[in-house]
C-alpha atoms as a PDB file:
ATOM      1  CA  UNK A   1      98.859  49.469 103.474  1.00  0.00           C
ATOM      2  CA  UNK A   2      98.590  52.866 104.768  1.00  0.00           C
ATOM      3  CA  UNK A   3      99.244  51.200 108.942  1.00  0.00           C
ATOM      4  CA  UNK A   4      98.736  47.610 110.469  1.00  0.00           C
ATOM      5  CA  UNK A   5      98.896  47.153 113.792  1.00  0.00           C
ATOM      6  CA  UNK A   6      98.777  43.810 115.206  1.00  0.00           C
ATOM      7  CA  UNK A   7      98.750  42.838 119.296  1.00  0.00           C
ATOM      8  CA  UNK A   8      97.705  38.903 118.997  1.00  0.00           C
ATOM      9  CA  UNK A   9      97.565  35.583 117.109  1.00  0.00           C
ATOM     10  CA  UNK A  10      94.488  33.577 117.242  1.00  0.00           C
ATOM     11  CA  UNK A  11      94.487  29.998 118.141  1.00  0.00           C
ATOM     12  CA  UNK A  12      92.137  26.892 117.362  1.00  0.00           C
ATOM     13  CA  UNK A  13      89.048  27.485 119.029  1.00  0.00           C
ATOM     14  CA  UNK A  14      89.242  30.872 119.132  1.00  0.00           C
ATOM     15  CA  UNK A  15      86.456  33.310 117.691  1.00  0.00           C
ATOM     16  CA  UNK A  16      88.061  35.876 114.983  1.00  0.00           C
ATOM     17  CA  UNK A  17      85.799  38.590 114.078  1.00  0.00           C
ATOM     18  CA  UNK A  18      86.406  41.525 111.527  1.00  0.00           C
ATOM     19  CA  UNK A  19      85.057  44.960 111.509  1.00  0.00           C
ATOM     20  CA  UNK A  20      86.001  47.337 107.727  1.00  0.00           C
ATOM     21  CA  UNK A  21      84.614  50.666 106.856  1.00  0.00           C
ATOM     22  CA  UNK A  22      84.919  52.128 103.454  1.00  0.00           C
ATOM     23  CA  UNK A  23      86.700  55.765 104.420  1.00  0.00           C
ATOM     24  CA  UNK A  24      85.677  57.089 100.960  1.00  0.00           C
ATOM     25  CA  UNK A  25      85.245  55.093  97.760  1.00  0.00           C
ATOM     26  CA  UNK A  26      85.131  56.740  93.764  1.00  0.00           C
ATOM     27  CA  UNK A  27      86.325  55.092  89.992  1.00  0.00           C
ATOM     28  CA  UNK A  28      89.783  55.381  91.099  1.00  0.00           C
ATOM     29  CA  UNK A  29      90.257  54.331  94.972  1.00  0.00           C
ATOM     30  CA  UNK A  30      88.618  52.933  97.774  1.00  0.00           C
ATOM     31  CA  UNK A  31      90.238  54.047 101.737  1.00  0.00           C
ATOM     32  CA  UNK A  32      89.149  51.707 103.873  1.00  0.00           C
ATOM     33  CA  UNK A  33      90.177  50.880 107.924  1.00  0.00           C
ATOM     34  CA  UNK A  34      89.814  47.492 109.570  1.00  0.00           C
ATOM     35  CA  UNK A  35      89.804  45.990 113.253  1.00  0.00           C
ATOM     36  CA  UNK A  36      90.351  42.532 114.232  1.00  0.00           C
ATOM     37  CA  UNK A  37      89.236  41.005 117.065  1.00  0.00           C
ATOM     38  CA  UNK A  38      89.924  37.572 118.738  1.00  0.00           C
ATOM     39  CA  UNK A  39      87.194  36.307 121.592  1.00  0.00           C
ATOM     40  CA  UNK A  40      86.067  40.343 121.622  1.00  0.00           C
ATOM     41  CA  UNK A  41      88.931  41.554 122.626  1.00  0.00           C
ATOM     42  CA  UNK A  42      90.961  44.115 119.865  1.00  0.00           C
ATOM     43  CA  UNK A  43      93.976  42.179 118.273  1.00  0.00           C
ATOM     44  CA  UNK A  44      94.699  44.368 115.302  1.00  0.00           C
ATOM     45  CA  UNK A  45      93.694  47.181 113.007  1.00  0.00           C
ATOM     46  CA  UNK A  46      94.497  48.125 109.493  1.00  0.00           C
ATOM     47  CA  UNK A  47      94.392  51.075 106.908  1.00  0.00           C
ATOM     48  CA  UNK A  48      94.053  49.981 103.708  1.00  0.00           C
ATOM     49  CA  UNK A  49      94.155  52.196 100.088  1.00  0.00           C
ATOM     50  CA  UNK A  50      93.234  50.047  96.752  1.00  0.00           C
ATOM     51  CA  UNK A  51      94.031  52.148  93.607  1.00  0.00           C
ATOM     52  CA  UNK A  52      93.219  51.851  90.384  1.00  0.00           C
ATOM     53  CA  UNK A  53      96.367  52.123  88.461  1.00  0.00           C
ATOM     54  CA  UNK A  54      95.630  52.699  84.375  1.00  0.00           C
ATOM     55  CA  UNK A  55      98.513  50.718  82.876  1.00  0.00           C
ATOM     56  CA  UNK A  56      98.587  53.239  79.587  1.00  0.00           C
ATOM     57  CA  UNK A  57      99.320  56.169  82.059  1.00  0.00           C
ATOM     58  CA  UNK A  58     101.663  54.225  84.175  1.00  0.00           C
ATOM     59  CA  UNK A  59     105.476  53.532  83.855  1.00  0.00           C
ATOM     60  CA  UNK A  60     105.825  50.680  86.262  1.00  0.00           C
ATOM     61  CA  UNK A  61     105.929  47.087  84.639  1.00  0.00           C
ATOM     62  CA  UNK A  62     102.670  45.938  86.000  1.00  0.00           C
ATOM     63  CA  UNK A  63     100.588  42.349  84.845  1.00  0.00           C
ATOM     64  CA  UNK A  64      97.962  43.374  81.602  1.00  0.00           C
ATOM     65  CA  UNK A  65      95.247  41.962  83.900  1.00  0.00           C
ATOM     66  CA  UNK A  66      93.499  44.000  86.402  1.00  0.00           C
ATOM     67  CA  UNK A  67      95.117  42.301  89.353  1.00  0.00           C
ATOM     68  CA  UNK A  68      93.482  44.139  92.443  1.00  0.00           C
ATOM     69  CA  UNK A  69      90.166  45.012  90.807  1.00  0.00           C
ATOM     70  CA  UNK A  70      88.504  42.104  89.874  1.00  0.00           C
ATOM     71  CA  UNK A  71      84.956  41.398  88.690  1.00  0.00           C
ATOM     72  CA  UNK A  72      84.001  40.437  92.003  1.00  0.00           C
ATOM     73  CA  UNK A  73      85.704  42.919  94.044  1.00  0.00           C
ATOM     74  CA  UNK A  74      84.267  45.537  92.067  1.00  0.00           C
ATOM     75  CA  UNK A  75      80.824  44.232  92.305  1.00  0.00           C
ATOM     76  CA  UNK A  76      81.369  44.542  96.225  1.00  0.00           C
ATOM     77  CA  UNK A  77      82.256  47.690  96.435  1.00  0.00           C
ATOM     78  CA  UNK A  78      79.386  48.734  93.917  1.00  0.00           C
ATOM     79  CA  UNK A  79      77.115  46.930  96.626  1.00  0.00           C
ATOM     80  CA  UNK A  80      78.293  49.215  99.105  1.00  0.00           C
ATOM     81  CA  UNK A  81      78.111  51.927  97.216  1.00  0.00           C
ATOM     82  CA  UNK A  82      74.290  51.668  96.318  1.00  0.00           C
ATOM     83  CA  UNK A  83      74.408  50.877 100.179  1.00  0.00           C
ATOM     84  CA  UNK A  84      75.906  53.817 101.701  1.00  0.00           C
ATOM     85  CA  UNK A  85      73.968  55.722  98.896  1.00  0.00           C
ATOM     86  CA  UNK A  86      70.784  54.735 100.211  1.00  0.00           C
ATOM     87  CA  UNK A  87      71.818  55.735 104.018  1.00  0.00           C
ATOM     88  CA  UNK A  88      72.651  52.522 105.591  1.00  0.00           C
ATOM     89  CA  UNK A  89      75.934  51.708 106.965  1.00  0.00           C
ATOM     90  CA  UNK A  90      78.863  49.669 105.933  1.00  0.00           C
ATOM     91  CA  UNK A  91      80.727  47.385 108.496  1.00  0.00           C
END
């Protein structure tokens, strides 16, 4: 977590709607920034950096298992990939 700012809690009934870009995205990271908002009104934002850490290279005790990359986050962000390839845009 790069920032998080947060400036409300949400409450039954309420209507919680979240906005993420992908800053940039290659084999080894993806940046991405985030907004919340409750009943349209801004209630948080976030900068987010997942990284690809390759356990062989590193020296930090970390699980065997890809723990932050997983099958189905990685087919995500190849979706918006191919996406953002093609022109459209990512929200």
């Amino acid at each position: 977590v790069r920032k998080a700012s947060f400036g409300g809690y949400a409450v039954p009934g309420d209507s919680i709607r979240y906005v993420a870009d992908i800053e940039s995205l290659d084999d080894q990271a993806a940046m991405t920034v985030g907004v919340v908002y409750i009943n349209n009104e801004r209630a948080g934002a976030i900068d987010l950096i997942f990284s690809h850490v390759n356990q062989a290279a590193s020296k930090l005790d970390l699980p065997e298992h890809n723990f932050v990359f997983t099958d189905n986050f990685k087919s995500l962000l190849s979706t918006v990939r191919e996406h953002t390839e093609r022109g459209g845009q990512s929200s």
